[in-house]
N, C-alpha and C. Protein backbone atom coordinates (compact mmCIF):
# COMPACT_ATOMS: atom_id res chain seq x y z
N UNK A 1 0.83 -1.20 0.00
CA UNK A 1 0.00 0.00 0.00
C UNK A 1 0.87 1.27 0.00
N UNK A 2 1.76 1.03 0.79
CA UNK A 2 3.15 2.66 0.73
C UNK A 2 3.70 2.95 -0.74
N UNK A 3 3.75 1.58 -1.15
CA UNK A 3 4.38 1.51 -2.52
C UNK A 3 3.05 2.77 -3.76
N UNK A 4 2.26 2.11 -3.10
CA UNK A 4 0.93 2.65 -4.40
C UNK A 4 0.90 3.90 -4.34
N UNK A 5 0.98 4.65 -2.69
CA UNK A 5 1.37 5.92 -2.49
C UNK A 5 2.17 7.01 -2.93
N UNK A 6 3.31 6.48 -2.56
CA UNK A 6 4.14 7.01 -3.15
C UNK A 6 4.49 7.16 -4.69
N UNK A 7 3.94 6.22 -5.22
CA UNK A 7 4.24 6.17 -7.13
C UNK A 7 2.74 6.91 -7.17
N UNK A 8 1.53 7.54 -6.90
CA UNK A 8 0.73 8.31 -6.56
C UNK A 8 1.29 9.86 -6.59
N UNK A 9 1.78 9.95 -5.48
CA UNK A 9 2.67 11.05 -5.45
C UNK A 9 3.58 11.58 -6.56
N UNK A 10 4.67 10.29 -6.47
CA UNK A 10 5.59 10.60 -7.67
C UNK A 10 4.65 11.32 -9.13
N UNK A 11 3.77 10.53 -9.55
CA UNK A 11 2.82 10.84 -10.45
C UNK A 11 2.34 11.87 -10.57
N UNK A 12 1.81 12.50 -9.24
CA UNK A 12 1.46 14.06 -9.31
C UNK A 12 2.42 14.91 -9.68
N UNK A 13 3.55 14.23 -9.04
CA UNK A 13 5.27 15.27 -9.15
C UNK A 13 4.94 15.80 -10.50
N UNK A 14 5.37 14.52 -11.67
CA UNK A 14 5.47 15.16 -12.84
C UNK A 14 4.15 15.69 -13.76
N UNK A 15 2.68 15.62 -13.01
CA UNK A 15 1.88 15.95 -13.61
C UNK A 15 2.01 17.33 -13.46
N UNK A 16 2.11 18.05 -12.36
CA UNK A 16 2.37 19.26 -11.87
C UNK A 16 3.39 19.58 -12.56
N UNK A 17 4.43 18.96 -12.61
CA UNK A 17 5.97 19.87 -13.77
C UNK A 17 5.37 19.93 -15.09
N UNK A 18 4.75 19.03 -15.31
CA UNK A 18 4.14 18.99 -17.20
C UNK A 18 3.51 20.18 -16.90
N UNK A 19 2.72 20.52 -16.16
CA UNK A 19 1.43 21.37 -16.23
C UNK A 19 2.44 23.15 -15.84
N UNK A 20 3.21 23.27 -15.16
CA UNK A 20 4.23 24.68 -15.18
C UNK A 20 5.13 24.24 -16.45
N UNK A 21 5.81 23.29 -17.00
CA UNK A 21 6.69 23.60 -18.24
C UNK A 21 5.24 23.79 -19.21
N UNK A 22 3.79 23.56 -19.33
CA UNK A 22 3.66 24.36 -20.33
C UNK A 22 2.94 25.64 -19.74
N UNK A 23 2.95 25.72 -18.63
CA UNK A 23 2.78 26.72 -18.53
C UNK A 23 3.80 28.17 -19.22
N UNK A 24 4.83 27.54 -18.71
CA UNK A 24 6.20 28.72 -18.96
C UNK A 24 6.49 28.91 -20.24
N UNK A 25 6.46 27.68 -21.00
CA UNK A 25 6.87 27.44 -22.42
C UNK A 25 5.60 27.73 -23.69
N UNK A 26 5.06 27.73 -23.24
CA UNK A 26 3.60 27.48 -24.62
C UNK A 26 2.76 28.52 -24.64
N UNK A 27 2.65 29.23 -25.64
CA UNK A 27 1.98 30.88 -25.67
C UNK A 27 0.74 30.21 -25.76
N UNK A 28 -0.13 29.15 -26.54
CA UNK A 28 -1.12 28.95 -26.62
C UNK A 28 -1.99 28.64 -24.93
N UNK A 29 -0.98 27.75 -24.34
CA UNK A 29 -1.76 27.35 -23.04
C UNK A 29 -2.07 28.85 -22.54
N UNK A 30 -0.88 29.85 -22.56
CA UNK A 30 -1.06 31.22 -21.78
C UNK A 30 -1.89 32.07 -22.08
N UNK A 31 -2.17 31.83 -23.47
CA UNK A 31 -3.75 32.55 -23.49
C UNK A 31 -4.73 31.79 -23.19
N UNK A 32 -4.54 30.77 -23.26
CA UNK A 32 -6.00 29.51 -22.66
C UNK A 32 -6.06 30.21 -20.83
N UNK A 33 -5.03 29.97 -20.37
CA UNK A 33 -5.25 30.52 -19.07
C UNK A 33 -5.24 31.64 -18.85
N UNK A 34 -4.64 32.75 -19.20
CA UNK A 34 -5.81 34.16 -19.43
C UNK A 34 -7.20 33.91 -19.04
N UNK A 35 -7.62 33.23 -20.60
CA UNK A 35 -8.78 33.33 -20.89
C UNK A 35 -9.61 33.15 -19.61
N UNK A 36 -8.71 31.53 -19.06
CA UNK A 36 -9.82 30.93 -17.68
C UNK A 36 -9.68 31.81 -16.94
N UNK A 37 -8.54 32.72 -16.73
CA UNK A 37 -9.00 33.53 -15.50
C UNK A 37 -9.67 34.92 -15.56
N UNK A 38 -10.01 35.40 -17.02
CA UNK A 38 -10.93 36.68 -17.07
C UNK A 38 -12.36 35.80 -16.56
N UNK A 39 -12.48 34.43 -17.24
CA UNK A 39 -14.05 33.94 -17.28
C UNK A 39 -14.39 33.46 -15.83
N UNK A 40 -12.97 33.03 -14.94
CA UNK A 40 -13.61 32.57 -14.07
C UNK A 40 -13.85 33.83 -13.12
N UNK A 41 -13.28 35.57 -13.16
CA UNK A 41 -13.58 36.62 -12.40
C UNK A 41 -15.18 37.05 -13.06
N UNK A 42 -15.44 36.91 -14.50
CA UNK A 42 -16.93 36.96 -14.81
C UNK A 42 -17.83 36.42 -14.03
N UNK A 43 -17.29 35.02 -14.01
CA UNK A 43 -18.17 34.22 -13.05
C UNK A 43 -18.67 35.08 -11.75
N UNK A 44 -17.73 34.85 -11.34
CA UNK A 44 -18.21 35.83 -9.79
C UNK A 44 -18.64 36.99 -9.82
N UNK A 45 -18.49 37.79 -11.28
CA UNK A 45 -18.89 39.15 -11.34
C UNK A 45 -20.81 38.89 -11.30
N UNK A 46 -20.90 37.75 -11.95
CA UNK A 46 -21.90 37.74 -12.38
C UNK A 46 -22.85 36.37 -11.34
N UNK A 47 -22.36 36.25 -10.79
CA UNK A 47 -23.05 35.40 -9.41
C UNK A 47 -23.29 34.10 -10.11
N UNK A 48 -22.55 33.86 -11.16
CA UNK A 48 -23.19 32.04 -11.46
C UNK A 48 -23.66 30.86 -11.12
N UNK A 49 -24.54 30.22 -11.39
CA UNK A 49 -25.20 29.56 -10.48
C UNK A 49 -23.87 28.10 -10.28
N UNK A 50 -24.28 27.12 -9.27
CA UNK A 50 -23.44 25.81 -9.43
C UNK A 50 -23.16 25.17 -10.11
N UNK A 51 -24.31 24.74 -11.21
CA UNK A 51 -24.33 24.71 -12.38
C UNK A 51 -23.89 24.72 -14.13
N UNK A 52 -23.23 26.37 -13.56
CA UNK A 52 -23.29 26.84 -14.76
C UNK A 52 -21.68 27.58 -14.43
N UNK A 53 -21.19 26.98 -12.93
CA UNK A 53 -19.67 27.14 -12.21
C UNK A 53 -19.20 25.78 -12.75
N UNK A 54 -19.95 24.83 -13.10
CA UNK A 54 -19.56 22.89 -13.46
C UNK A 54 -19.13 23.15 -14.61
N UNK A 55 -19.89 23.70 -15.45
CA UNK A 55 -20.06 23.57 -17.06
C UNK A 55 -18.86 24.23 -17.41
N UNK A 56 -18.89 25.62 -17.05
CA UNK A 56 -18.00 26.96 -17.22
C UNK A 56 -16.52 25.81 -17.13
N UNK A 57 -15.95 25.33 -15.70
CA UNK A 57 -14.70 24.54 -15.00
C UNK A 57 -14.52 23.35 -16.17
N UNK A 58 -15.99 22.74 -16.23
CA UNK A 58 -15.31 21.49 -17.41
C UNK A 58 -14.85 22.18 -18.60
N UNK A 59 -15.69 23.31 -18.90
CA UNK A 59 -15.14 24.13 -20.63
C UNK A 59 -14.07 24.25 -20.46
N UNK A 60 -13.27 25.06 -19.35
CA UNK A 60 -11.81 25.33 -19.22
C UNK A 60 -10.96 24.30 -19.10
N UNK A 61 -11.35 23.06 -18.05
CA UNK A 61 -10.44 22.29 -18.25
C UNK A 61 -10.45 21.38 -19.50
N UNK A 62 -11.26 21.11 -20.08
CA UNK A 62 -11.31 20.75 -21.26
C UNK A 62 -10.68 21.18 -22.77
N UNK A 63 -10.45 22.39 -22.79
CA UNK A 63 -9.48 23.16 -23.74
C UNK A 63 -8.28 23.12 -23.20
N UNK A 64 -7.78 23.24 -22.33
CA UNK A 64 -6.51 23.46 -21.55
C UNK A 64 -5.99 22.24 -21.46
N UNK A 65 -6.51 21.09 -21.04
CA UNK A 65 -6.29 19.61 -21.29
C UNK A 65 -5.91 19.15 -22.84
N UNK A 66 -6.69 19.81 -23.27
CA UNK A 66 -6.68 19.50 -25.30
C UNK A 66 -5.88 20.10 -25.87
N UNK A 67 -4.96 21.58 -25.11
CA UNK A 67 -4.27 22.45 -25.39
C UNK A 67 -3.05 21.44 -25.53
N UNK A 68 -2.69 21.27 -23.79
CA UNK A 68 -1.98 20.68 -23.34
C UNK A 68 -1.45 19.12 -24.12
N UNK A 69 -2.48 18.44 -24.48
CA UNK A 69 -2.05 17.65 -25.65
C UNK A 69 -1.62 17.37 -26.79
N UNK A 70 -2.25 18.67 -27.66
CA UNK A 70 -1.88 19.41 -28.77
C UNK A 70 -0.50 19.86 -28.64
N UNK A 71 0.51 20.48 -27.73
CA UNK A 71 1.80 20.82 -27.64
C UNK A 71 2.33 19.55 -27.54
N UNK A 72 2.09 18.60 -26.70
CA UNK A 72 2.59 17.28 -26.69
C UNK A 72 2.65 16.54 -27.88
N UNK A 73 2.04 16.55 -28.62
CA UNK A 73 1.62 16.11 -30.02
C UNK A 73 2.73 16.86 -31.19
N UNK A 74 3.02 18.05 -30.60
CA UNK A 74 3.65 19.14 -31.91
C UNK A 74 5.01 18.52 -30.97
N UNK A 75 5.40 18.38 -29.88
CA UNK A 75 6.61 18.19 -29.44
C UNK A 75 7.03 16.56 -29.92
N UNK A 76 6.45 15.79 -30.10
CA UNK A 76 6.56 14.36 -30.18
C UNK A 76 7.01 14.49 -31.56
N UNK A 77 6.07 15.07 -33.04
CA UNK A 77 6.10 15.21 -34.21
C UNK A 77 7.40 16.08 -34.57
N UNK A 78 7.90 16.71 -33.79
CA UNK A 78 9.27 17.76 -34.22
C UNK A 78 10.43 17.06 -33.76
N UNK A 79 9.92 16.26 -32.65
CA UNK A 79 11.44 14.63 -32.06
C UNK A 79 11.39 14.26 -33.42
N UNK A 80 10.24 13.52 -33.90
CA UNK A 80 10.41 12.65 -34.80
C UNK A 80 10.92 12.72 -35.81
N UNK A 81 10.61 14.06 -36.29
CA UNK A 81 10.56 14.24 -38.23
C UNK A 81 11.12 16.10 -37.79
N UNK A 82 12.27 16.93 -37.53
CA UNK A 82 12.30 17.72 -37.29
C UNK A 82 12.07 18.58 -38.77
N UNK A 83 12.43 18.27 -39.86
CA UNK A 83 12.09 18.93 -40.97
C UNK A 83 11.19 18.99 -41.48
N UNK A 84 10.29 20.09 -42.65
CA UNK A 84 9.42 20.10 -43.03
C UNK A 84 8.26 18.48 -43.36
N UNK A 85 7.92 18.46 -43.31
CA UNK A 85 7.13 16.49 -43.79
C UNK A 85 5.40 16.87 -43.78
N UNK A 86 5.04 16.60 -45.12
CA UNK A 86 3.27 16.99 -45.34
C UNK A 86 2.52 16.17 -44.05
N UNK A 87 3.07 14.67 -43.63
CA UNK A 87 1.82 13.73 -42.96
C UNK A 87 2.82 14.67 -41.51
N UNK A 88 3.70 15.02 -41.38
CA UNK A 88 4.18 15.22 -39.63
C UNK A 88 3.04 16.51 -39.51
N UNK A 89 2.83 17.18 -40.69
CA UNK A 89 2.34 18.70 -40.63
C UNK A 89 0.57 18.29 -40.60
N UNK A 90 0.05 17.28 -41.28
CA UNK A 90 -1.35 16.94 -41.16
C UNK A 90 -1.57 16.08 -39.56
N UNK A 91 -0.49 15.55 -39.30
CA UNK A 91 -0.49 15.48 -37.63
C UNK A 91 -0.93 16.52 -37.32
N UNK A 92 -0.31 17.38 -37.25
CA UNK A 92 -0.09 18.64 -36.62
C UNK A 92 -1.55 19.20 -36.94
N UNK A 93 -1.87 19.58 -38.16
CA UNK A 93 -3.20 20.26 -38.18
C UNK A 93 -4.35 19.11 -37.26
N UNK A 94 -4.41 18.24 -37.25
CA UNK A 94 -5.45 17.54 -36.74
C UNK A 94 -4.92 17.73 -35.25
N UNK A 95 -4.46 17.39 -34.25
CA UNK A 95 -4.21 18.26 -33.19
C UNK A 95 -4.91 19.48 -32.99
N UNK A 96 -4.31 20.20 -33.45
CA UNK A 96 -5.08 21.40 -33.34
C UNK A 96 -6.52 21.48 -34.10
N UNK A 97 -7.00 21.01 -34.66
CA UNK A 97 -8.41 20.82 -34.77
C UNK A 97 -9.10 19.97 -33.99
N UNK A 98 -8.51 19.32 -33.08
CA UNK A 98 -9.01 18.83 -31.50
C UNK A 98 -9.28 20.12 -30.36
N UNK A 99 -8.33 20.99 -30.71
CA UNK A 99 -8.55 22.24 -30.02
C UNK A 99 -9.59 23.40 -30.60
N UNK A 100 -9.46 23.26 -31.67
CA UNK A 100 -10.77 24.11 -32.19
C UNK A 100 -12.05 23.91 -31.91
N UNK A 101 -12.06 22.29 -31.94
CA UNK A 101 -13.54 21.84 -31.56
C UNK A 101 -14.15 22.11 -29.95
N UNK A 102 -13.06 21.78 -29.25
CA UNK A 102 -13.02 21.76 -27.65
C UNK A 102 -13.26 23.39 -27.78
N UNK A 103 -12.59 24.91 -28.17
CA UNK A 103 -12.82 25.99 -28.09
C UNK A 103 -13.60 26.63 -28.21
N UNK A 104 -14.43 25.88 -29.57
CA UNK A 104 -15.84 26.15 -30.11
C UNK A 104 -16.80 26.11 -29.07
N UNK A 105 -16.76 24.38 -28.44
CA UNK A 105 -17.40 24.20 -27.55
C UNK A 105 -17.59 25.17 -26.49
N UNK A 106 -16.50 25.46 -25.93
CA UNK A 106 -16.14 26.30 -24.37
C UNK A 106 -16.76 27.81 -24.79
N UNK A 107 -16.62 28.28 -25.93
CA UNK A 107 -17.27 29.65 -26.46
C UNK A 107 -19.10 29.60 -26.34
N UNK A 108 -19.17 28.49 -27.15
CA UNK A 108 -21.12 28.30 -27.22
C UNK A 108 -21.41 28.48 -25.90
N UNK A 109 -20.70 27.35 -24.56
CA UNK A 109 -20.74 27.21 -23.12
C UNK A 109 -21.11 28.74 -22.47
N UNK A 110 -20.11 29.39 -22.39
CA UNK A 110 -19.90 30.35 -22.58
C UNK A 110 -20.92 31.85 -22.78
N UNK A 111 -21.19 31.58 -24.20
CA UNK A 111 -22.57 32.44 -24.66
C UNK A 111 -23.98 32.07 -24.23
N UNK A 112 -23.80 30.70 -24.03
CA UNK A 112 -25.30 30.04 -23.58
C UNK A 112 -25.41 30.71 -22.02
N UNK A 113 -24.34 30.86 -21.02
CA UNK A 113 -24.18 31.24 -19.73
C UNK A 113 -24.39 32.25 -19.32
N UNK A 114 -24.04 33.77 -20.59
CA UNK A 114 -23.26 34.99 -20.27
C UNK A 114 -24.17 36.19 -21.04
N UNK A 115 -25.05 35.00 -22.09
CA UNK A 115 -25.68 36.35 -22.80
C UNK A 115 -27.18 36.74 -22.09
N UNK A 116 -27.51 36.04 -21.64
CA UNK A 116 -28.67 36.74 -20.71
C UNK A 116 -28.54 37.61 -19.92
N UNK A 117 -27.30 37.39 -19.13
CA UNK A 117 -26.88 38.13 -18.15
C UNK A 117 -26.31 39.24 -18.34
N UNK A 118 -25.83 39.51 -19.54
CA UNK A 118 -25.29 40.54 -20.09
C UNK A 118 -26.15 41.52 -20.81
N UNK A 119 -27.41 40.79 -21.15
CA UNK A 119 -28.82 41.39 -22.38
C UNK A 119 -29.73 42.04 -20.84
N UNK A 120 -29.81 41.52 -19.85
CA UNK A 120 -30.62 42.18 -18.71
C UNK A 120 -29.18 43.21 -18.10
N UNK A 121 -28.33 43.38 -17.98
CA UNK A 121 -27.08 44.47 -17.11
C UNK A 121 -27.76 45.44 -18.34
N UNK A 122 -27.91 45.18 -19.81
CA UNK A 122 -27.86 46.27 -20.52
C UNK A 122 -29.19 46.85 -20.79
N UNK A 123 -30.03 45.98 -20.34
CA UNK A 123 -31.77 46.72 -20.57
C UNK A 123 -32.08 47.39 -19.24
């Protein structure tokens, strides 16, 4: 059981270093987290229900997760094949059209949450 613990731990170690090296390194994650943190001060600006605090948290972690894979994906494909290559580069676009979809999503999330609330502040 100490054993399971500790490789538990260890596990977090490097989930947490993955999660600050892209933090530090990857302009895309840094506007993803921007983003979560203007939406999650909206949130509170705007009293969100529990609800719609679930939905909002899965949208973010859900792009940021997909972000986060997408760099992993462009880092694996540039080990492999560092020079130009059409299928390393259609890797590459499909990746990031994992992130478009997930963004799309988190935006609709988003508008479905924010535009009422924003159509009554302005009437």
């Amino acid at each position: 059981m100490t054993n399971f613990i500790i490789k538990r731990i260890k596990g977090f170690k490097y989930a947490a270093k993955g999660a600050y090296i892209l933090l530090k390194n990857e302009a895309s994650i840094k506007v993803q987290f921007f983003i979560a943190l203007v939406m999650t001060g909206v949130g509170f600006y705007f009293n969100i229900s529990n609800t719609e605090w679930i939905l909002q948290l899965l949208a973010i972690g859900l792009v940021m997760g997909i972000e986060g894979v997408n760099s992993a994906v462009e880092e694996i494909a540039d080990f492999i094949h560092p020079d130009f290559h059409s299928k390393i580069g259609l890797i590459k676009d499909i990746a990031a059209g994992a992130v478009f979809f997930a963004a799309t999503i988190a935006s609709i999330i988003g508008l479905i949450i924010y535009t009422p609330k924003v159509l009554i502040l302005f009437s």
